[in-house]
C-alpha atoms as a PDB file:
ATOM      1  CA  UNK A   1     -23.072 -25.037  16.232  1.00  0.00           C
ATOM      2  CA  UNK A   2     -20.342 -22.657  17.264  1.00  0.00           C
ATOM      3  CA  UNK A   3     -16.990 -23.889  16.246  1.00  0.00           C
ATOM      4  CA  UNK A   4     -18.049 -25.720  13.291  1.00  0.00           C
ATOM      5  CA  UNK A   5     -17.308 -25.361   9.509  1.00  0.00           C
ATOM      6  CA  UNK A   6     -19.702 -25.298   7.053  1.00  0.00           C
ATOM      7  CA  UNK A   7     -18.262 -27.287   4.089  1.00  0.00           C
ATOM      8  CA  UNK A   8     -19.679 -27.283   0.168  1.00  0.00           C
ATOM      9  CA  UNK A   9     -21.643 -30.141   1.515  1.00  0.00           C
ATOM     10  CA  UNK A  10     -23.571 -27.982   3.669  1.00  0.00           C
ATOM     11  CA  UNK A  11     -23.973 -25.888   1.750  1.00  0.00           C
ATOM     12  CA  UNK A  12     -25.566 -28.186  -1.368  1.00  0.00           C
ATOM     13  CA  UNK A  13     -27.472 -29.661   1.340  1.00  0.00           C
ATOM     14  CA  UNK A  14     -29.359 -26.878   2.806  1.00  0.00           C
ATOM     15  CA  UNK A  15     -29.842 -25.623  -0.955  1.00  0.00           C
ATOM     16  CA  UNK A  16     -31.425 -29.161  -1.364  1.00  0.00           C
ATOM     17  CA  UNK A  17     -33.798 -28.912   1.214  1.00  0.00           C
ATOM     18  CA  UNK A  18     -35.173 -25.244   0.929  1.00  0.00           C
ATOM     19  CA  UNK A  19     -35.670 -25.535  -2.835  1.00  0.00           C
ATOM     20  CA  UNK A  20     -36.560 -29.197  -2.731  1.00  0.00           C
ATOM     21  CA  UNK A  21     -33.930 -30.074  -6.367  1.00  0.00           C
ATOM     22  CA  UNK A  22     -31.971 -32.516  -6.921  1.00  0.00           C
ATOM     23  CA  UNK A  23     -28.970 -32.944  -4.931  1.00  0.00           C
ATOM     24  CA  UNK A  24     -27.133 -32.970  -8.252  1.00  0.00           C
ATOM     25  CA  UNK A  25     -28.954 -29.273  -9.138  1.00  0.00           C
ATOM     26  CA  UNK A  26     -28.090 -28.174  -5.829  1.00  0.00           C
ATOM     27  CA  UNK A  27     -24.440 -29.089  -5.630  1.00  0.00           C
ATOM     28  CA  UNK A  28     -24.427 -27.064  -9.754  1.00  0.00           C
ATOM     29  CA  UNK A  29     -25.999 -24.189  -7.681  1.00  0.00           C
ATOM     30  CA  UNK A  30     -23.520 -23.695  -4.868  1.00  0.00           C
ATOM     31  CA  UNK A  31     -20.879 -24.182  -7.223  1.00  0.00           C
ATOM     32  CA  UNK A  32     -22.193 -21.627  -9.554  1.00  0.00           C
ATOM     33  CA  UNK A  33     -22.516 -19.203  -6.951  1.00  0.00           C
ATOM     34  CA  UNK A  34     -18.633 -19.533  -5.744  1.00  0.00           C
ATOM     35  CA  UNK A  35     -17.274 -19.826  -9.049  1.00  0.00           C
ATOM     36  CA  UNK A  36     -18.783 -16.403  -9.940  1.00  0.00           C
ATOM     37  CA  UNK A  37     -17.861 -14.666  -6.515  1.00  0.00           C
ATOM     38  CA  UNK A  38     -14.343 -16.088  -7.506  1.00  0.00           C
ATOM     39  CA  UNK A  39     -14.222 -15.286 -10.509  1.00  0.00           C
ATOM     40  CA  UNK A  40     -15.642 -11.328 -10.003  1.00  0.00           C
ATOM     41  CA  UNK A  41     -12.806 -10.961  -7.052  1.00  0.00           C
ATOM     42  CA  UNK A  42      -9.841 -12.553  -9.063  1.00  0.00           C
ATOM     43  CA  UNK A  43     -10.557  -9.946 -11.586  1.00  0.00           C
ATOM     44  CA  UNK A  44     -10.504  -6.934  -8.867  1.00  0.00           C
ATOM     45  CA  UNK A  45     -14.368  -6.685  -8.735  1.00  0.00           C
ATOM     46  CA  UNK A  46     -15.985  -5.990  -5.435  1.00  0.00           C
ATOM     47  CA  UNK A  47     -18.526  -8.726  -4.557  1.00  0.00           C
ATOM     48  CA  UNK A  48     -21.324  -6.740  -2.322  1.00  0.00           C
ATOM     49  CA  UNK A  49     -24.254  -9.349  -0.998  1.00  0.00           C
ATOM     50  CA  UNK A  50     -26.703  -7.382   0.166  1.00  0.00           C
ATOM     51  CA  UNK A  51     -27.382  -7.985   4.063  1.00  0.00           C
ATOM     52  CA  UNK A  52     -24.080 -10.320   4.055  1.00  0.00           C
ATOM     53  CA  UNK A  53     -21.161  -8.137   3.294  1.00  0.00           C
ATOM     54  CA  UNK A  54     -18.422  -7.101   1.021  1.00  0.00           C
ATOM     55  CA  UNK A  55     -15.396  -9.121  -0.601  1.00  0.00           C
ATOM     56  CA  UNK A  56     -12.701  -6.830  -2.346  1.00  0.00           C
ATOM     57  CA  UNK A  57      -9.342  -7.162  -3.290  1.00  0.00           C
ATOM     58  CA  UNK A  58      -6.302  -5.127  -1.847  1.00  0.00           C
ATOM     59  CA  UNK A  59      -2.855  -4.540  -2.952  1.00  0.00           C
ATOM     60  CA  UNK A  60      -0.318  -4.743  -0.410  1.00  0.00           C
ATOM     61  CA  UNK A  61       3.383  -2.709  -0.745  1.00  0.00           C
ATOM     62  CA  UNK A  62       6.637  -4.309  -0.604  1.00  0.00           C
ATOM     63  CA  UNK A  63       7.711  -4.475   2.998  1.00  0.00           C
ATOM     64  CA  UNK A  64      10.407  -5.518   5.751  1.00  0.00           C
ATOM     65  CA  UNK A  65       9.374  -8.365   7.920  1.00  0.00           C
ATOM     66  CA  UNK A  66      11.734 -10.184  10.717  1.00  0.00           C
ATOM     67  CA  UNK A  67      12.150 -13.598  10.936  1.00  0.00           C
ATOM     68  CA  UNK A  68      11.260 -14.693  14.749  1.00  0.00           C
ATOM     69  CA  UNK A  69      13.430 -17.293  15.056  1.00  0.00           C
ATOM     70  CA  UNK A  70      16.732 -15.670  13.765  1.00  0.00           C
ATOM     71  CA  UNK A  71      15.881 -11.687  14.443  1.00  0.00           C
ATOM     72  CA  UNK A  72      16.876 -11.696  10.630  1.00  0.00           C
ATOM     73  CA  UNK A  73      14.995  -8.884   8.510  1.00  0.00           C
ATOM     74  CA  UNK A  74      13.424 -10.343   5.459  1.00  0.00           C
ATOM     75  CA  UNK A  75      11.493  -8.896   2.506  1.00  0.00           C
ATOM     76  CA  UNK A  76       7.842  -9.498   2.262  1.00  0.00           C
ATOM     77  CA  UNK A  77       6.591  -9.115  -1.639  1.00  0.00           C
ATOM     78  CA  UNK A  78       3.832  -7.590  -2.712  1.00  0.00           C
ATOM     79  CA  UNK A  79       0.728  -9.493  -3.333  1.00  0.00           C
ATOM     80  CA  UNK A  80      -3.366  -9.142  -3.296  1.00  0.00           C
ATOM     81  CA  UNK A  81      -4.964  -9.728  -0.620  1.00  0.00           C
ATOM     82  CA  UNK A  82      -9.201 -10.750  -0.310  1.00  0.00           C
ATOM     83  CA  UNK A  83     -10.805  -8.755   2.501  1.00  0.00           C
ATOM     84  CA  UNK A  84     -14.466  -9.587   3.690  1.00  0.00           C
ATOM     85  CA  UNK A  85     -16.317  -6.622   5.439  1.00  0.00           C
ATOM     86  CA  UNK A  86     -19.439  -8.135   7.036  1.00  0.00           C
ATOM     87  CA  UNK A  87     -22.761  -5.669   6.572  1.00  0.00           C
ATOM     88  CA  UNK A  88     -23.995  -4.242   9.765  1.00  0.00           C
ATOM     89  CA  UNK A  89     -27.283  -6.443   9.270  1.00  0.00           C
ATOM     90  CA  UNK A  90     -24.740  -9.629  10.318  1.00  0.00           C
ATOM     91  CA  UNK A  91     -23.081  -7.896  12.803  1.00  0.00           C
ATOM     92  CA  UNK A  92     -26.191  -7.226  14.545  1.00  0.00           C
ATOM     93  CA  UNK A  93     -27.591 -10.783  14.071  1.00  0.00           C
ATOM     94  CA  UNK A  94     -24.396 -12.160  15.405  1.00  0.00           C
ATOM     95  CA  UNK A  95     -23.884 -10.013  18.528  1.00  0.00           C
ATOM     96  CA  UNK A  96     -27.720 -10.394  19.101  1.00  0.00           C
ATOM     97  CA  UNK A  97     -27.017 -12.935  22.018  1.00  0.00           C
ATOM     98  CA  UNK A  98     -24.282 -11.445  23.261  1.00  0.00           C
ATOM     99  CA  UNK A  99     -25.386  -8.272  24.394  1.00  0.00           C
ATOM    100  CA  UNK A 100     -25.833  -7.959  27.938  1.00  0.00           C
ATOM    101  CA  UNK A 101     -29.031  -6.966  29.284  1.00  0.00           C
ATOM    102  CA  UNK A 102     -27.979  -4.162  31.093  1.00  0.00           C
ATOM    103  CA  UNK A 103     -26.315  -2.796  28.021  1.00  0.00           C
ATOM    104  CA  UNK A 104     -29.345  -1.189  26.630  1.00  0.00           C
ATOM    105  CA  UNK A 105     -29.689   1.140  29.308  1.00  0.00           C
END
């Protein structure tokens, strides 16, 4: 499945068949869930799911960028930024196959 997006739809559906509701409850579920994440990080809240990670918010300063095209400098505003800091319990699961087996030793 590498390379692949998991969509809403997904989402819903995998809801749908480990709880065994409605498609219709399911789909009011996910949404729930991402409406309160949202909702919790748009107000500066930091989202931790336990075994998943961490979604915060940062501020980022007024700064000079350059234009590639033209070498021209150009102002970059400010603006808030979402980070997502995965827990060490993902990082593990996903770098479980990767490891080499010579690594361990």
């Amino acid at each position: 499945m590498a390379g692949n997006t998991v969509t809403r739809a997904d989402l819903t559906d995998a809801v749908y068949r480990s709880l065994g509701i409605s498609r219709n409850e399911s789909s009011a579920f996910v949404e729930r869930i991402l409406e309160e994440i949202s909702s919790a990080v748009e107000a500066g809240d930091t989202v931790k799911i336990s075994s998943f990670g961490t979604f915060s918010v940062r501020d980022k300063k007024l700064r000079m960028g350059r234009n590639p095209k033209t070498g021209e400098e150009v102002p970059i505003a400010p603006r808030r930024v979402i980070t997502f800091r995965a827990s060490h319990v993902l990082k593990d699961q996903i770098n479980e196959g990767h490891r080499r087996p010579d690594a361990a030793e």
